[in-house]
PDB file of N, CA and C in Angstrom:
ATOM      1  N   UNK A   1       8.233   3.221 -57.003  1.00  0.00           N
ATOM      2  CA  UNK A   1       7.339   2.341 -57.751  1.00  0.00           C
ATOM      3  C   UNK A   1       6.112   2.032 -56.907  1.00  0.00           C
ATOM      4  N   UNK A   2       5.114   2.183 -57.548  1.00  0.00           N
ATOM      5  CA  UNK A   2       3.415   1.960 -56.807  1.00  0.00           C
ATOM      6  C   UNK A   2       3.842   0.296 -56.756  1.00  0.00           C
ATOM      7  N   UNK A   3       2.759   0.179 -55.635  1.00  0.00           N
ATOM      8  CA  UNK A   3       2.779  -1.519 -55.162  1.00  0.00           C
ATOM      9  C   UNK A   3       1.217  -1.850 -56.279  1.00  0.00           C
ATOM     10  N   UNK A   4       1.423  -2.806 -56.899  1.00  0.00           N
ATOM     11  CA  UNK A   4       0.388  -3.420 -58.023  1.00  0.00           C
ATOM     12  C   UNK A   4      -0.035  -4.813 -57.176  1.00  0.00           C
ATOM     13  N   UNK A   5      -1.880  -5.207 -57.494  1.00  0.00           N
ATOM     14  CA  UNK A   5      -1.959  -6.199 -57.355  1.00  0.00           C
ATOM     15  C   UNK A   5      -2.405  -7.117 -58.804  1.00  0.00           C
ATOM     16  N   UNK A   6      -2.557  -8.445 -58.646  1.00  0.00           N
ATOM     17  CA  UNK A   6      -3.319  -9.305 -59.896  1.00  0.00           C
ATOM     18  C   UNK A   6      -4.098  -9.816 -59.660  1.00  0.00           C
ATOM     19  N   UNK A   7      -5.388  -9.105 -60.521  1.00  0.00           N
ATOM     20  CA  UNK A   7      -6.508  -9.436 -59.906  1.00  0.00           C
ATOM     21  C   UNK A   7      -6.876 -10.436 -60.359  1.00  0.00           C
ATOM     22  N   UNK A   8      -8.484 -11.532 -59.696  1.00  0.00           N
ATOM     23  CA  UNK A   8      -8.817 -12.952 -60.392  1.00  0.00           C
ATOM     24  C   UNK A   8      -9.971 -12.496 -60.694  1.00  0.00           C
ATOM     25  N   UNK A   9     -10.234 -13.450 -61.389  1.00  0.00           N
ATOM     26  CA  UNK A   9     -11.487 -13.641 -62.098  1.00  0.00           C
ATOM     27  C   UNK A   9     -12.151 -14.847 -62.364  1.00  0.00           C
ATOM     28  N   UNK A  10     -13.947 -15.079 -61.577  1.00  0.00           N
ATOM     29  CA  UNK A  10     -14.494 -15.817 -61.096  1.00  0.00           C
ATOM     30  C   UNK A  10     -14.425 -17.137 -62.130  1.00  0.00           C
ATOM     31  N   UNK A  11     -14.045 -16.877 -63.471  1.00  0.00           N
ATOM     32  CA  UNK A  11     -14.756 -17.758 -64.364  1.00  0.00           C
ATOM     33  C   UNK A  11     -13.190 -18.527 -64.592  1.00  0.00           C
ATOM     34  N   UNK A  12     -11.816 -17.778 -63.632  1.00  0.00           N
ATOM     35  CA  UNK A  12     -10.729 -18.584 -64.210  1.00  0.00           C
ATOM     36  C   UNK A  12      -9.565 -17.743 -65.300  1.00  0.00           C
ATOM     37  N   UNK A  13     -10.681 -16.974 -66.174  1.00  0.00           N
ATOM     38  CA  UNK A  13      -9.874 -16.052 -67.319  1.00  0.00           C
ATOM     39  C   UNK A  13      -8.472 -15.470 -66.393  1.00  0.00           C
ATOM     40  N   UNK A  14      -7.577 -14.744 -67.403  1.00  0.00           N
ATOM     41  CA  UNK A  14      -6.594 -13.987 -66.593  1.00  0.00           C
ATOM     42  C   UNK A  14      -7.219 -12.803 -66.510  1.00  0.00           C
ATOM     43  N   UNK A  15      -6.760 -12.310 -65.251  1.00  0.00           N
ATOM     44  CA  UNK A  15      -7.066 -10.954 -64.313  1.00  0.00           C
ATOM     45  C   UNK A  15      -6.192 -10.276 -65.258  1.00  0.00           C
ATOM     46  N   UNK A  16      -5.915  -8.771 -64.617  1.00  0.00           N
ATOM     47  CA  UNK A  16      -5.138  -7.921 -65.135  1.00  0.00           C
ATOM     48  C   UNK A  16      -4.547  -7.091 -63.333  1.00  0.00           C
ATOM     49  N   UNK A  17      -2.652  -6.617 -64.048  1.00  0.00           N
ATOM     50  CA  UNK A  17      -2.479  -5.839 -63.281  1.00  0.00           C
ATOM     51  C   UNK A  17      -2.978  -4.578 -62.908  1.00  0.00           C
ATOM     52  N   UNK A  18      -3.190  -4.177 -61.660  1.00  0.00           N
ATOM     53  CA  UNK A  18      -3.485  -2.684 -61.495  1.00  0.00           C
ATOM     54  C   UNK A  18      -2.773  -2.494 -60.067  1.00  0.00           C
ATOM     55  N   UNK A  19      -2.800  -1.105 -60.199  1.00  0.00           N
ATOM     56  CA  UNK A  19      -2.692  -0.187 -58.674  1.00  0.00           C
ATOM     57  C   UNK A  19      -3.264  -0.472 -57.560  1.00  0.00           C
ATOM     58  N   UNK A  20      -2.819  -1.255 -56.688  1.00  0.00           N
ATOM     59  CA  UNK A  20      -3.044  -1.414 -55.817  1.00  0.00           C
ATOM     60  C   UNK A  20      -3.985  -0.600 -54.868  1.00  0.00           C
ATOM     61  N   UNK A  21      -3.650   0.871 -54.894  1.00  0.00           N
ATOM     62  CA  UNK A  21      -4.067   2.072 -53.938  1.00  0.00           C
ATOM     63  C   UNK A  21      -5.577   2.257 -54.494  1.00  0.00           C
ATOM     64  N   UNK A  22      -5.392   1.785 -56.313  1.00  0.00           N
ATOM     65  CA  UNK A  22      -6.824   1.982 -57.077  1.00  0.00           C
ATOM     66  C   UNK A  22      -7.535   1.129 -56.871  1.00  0.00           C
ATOM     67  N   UNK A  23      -6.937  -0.340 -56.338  1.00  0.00           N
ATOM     68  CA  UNK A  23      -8.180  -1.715 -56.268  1.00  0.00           C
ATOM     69  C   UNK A  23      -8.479  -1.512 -54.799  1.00  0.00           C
ATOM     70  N   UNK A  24      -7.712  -1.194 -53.699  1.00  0.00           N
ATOM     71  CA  UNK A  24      -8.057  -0.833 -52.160  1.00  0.00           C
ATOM     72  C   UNK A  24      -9.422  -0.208 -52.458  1.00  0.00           C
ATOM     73  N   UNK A  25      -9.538   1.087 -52.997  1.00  0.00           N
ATOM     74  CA  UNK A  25     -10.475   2.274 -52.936  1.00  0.00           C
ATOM     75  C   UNK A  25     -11.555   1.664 -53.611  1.00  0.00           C
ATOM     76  N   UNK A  26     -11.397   1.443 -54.689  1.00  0.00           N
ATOM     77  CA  UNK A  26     -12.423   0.619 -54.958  1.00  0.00           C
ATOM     78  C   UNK A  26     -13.182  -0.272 -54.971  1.00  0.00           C
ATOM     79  N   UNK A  27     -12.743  -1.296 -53.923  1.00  0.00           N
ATOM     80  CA  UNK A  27     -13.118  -2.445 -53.174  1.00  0.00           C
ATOM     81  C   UNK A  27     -13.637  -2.215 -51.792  1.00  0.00           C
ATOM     82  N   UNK A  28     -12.842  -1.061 -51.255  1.00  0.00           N
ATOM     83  CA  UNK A  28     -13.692  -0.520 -50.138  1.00  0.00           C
ATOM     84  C   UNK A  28     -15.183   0.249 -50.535  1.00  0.00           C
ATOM     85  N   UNK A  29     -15.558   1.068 -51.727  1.00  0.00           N
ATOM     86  CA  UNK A  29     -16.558   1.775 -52.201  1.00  0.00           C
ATOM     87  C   UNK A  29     -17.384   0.598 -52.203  1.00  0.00           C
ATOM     88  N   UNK A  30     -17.401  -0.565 -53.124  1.00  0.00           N
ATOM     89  CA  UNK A  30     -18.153  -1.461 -53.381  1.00  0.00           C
ATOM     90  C   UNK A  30     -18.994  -2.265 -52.038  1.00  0.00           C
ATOM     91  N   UNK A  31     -18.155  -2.446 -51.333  1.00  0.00           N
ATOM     92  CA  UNK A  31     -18.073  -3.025 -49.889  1.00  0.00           C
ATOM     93  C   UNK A  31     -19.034  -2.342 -48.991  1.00  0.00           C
ATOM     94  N   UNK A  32     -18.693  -1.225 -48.810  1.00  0.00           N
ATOM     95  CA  UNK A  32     -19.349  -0.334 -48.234  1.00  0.00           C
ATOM     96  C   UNK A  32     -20.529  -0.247 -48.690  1.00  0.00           C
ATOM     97  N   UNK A  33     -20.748  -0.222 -50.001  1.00  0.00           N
ATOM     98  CA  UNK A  33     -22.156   0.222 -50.578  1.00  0.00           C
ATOM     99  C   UNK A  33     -23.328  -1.296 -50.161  1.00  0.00           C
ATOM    100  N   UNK A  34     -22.270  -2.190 -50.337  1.00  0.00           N
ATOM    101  CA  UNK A  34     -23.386  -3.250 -50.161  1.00  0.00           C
ATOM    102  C   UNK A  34     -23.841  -4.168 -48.904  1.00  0.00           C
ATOM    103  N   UNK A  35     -22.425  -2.754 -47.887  1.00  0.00           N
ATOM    104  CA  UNK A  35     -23.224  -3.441 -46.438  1.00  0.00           C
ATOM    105  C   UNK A  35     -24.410  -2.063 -46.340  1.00  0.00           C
ATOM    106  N   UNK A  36     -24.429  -0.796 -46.891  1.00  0.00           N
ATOM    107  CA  UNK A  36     -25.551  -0.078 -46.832  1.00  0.00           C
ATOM    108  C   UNK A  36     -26.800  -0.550 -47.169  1.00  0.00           C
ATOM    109  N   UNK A  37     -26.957  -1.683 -48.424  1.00  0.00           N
ATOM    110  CA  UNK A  37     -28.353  -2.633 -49.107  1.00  0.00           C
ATOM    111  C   UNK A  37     -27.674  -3.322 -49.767  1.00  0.00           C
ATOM    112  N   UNK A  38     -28.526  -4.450 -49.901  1.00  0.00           N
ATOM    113  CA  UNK A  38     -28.317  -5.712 -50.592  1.00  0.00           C
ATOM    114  C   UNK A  38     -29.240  -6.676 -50.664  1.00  0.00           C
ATOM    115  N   UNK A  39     -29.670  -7.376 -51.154  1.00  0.00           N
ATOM    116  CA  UNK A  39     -28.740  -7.166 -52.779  1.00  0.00           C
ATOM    117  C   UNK A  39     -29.383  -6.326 -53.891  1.00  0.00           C
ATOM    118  N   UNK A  40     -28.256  -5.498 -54.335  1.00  0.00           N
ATOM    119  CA  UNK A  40     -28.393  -4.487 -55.228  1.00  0.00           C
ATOM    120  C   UNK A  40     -27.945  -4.775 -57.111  1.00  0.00           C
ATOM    121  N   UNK A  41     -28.808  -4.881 -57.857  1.00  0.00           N
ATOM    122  CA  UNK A  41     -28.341  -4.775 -59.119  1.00  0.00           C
ATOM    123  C   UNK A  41     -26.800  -4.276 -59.655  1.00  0.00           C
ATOM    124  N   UNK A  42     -26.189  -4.962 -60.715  1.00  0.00           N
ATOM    125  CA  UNK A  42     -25.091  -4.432 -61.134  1.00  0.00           C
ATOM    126  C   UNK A  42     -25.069  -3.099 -61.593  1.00  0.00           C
ATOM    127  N   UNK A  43     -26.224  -2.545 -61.749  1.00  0.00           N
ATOM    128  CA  UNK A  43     -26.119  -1.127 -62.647  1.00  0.00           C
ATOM    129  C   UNK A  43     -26.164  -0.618 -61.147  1.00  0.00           C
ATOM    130  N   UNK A  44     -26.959  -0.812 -60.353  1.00  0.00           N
ATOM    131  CA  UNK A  44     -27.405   0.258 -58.994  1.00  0.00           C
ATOM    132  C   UNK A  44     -26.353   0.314 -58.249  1.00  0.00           C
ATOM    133  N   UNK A  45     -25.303  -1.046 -58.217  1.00  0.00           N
ATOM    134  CA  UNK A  45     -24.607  -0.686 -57.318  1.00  0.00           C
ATOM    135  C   UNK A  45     -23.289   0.034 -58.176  1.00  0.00           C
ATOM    136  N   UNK A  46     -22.523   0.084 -59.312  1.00  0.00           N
ATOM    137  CA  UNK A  46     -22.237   0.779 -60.389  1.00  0.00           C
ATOM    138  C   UNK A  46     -22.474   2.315 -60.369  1.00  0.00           C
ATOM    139  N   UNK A  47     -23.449   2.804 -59.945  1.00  0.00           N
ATOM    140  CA  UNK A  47     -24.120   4.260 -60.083  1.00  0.00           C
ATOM    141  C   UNK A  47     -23.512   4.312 -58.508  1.00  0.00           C
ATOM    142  N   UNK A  48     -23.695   3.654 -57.467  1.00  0.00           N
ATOM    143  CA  UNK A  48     -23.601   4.035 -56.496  1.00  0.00           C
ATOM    144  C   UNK A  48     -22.241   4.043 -56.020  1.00  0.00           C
ATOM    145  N   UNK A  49     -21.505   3.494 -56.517  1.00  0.00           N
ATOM    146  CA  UNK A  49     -20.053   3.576 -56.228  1.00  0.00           C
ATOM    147  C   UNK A  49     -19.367   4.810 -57.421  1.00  0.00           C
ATOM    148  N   UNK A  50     -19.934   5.237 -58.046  1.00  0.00           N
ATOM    149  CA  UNK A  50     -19.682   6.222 -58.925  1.00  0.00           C
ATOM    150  C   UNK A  50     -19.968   8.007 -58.358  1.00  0.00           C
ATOM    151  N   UNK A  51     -20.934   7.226 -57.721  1.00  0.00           N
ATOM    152  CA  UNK A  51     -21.313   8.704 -56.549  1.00  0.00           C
ATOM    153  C   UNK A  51     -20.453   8.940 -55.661  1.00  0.00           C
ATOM    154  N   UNK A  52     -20.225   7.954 -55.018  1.00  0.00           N
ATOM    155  CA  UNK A  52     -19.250   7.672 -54.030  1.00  0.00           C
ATOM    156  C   UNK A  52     -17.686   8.033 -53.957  1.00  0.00           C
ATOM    157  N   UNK A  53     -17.039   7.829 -55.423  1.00  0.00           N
ATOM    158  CA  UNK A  53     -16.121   7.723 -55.461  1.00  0.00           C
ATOM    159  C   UNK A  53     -15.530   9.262 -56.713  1.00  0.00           C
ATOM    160  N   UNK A  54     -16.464   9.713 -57.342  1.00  0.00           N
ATOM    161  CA  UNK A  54     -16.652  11.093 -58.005  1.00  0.00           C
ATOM    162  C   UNK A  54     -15.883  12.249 -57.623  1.00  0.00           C
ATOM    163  N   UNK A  55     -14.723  12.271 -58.663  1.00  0.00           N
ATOM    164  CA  UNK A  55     -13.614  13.632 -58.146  1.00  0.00           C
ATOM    165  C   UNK A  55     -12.822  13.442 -56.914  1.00  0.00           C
ATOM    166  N   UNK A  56     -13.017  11.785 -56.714  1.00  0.00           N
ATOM    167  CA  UNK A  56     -11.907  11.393 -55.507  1.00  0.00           C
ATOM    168  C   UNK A  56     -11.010  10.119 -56.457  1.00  0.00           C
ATOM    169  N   UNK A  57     -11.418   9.804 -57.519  1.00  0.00           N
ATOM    170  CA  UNK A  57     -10.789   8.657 -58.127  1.00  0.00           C
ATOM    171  C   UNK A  57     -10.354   8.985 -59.547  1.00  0.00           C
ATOM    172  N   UNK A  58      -8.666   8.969 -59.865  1.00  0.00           N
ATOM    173  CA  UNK A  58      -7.822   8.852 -61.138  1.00  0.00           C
ATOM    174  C   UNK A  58      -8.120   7.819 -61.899  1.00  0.00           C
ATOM    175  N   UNK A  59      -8.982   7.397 -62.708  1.00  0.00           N
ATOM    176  CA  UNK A  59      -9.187   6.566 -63.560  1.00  0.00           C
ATOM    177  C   UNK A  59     -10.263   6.721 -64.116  1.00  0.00           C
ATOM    178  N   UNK A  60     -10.529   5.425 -64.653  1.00  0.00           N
ATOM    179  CA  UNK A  60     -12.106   4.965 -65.325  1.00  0.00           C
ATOM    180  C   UNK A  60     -13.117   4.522 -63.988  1.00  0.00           C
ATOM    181  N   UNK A  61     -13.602   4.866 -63.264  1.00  0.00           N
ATOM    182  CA  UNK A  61     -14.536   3.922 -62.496  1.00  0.00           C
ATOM    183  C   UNK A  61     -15.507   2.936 -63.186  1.00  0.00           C
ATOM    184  N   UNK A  62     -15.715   3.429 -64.236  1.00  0.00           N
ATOM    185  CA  UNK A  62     -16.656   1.846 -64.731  1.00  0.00           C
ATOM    186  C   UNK A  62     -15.750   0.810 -64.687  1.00  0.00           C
ATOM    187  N   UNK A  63     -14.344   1.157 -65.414  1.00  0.00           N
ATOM    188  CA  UNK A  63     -13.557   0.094 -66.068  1.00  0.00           C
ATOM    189  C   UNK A  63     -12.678  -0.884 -64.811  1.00  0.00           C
ATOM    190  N   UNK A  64     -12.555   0.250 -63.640  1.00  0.00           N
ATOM    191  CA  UNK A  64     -12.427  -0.464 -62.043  1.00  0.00           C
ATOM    192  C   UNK A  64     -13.345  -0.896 -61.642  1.00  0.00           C
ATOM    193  N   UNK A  65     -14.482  -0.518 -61.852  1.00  0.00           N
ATOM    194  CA  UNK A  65     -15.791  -1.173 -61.206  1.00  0.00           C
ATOM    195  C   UNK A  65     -16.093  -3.050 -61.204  1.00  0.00           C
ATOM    196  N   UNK A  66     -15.665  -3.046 -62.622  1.00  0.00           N
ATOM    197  CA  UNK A  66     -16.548  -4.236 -63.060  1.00  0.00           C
ATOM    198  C   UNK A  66     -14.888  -4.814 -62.631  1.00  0.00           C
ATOM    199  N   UNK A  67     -13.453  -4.873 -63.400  1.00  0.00           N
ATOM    200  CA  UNK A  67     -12.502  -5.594 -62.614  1.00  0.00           C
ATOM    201  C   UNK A  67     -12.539  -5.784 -61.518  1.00  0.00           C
ATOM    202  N   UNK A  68     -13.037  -4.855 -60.273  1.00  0.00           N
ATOM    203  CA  UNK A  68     -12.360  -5.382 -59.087  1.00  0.00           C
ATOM    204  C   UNK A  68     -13.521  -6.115 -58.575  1.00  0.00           C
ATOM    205  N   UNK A  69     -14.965  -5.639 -59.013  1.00  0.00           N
ATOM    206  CA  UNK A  69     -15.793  -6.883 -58.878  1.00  0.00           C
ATOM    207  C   UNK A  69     -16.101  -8.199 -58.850  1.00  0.00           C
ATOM    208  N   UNK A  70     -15.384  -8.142 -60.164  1.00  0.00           N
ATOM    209  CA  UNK A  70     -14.723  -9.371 -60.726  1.00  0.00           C
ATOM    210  C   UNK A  70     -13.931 -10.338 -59.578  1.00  0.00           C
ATOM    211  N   UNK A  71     -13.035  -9.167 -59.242  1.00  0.00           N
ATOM    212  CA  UNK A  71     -12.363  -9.763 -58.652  1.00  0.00           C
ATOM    213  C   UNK A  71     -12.678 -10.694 -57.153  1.00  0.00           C
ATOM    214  N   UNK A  72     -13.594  -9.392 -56.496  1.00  0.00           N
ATOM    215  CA  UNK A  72     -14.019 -10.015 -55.402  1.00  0.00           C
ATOM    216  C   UNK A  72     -15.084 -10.864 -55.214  1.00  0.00           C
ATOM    217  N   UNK A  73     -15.343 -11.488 -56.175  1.00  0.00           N
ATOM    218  CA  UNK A  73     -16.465 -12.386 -56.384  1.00  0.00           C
ATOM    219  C   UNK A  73     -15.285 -13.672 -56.609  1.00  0.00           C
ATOM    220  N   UNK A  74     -14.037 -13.745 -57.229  1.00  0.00           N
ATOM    221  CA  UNK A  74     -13.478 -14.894 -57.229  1.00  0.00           C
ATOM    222  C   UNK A  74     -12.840 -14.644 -56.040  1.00  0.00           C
ATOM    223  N   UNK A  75     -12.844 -14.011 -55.020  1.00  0.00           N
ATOM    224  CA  UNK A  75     -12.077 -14.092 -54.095  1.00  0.00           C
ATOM    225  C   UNK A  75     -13.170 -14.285 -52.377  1.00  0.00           C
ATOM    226  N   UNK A  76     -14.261 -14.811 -53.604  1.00  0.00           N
ATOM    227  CA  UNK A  76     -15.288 -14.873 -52.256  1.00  0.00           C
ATOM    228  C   UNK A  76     -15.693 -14.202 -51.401  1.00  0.00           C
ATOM    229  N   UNK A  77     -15.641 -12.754 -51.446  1.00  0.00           N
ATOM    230  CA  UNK A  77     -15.986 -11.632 -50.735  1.00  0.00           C
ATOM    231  C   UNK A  77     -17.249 -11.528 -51.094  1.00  0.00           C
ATOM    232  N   UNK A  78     -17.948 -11.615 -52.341  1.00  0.00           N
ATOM    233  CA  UNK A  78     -19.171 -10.841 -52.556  1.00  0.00           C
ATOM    234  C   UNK A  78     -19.884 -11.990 -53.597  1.00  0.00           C
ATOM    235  N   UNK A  79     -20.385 -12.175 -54.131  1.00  0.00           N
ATOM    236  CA  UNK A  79     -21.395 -13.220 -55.167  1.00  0.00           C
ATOM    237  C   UNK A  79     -22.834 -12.664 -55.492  1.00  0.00           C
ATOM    238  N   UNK A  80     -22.685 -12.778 -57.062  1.00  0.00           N
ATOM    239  CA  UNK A  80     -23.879 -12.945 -57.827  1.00  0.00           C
ATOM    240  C   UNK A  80     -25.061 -13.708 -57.292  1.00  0.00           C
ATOM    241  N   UNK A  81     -25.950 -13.086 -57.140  1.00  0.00           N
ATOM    242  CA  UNK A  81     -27.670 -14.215 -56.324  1.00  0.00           C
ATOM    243  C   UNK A  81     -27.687 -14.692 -57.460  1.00  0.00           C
ATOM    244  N   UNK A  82     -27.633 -16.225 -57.286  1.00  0.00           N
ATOM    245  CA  UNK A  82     -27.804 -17.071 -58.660  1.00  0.00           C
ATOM    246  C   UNK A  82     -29.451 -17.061 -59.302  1.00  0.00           C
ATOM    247  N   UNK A  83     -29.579 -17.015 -60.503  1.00  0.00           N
ATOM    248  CA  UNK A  83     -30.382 -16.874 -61.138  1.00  0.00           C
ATOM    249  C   UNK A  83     -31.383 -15.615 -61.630  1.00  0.00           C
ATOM    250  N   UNK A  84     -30.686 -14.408 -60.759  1.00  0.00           N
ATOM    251  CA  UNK A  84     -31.250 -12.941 -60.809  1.00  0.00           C
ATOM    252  C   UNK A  84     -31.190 -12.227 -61.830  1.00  0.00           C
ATOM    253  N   UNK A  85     -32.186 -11.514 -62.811  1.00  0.00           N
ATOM    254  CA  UNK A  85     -32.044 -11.013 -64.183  1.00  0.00           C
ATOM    255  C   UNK A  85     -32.829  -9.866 -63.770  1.00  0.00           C
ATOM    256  N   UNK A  86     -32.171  -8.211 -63.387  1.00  0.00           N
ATOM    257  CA  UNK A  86     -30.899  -8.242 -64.189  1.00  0.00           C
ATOM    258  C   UNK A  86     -29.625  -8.935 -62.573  1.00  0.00           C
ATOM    259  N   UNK A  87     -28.547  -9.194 -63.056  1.00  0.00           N
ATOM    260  CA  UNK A  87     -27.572  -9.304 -61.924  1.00  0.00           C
ATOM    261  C   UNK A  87     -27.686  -8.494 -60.529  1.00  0.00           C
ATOM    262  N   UNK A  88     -28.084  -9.822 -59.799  1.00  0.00           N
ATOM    263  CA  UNK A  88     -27.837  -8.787 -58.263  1.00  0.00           C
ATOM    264  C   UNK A  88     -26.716  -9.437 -57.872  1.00  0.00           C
ATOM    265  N   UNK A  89     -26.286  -8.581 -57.265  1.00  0.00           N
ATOM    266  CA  UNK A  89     -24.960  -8.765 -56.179  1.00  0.00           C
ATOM    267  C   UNK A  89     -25.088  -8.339 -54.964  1.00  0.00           C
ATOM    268  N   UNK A  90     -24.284  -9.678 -53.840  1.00  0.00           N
ATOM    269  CA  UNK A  90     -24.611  -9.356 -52.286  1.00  0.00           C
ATOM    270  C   UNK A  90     -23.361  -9.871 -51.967  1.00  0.00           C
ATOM    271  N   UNK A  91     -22.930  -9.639 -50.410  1.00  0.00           N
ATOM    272  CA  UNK A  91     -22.116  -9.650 -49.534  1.00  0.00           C
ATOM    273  C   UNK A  91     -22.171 -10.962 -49.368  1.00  0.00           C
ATOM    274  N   UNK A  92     -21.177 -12.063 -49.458  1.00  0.00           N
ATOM    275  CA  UNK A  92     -21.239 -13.081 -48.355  1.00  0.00           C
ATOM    276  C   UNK A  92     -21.272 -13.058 -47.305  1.00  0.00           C
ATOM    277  N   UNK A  93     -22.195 -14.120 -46.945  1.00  0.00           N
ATOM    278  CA  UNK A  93     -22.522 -14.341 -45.706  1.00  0.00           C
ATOM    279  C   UNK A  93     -21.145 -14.689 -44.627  1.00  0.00           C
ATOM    280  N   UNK A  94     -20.647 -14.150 -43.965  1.00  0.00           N
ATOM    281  CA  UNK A  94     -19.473 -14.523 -42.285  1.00  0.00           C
ATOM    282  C   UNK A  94     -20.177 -15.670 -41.702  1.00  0.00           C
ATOM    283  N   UNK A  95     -19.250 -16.542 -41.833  1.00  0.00           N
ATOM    284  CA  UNK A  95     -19.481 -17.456 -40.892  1.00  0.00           C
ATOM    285  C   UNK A  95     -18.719 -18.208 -40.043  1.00  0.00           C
TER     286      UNK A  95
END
């Protein structure tokens, strides 16, 4: 049996289960992309983790994209620049 995590979501809603091995990879792509620039639009960084992750990933990448985003934005890893149209997204700041 694959190890599953449950993911959160910033606004509170319920997360959904997934594959663990699938939210790793894809949380590392995202991660990676946005210590390369930041802050990057939701579509730019979307395209860029799609490049990234292309004929190396079993699934939907859009449909992982935006969940595990999701996710790591309620988990305080990464955040929306408040008030940015269209959506940018950046790395929190370490402190």
């Amino acid at each position: 049996m694959t190890e599953r995590i449950m993911t959160l979501h910033p606004e509170g809603k319920q997360g959904v289960n997934i594959d663990k091995a699938k939210y790793d990879m894809m949380a590392e792509a995202i991660i990676s992309a946005l210590q390369d620039e930041q802050p990057v639009t939701f579509s730019a960084l979307s395209r860029t983790v799609s490049r990234r992750l292309d004929g190396k990933f079993d699934g939907s990448i859009t449909w992982y994209y935006t969940t595990v985003k999701l996710d790591l934005e309620a988990r305080g890893k990464i955040l929306r620049v408040p008030k940015s149209s269209p959506q940018q997204i950046r790395l929190v700041d370490e402190k």
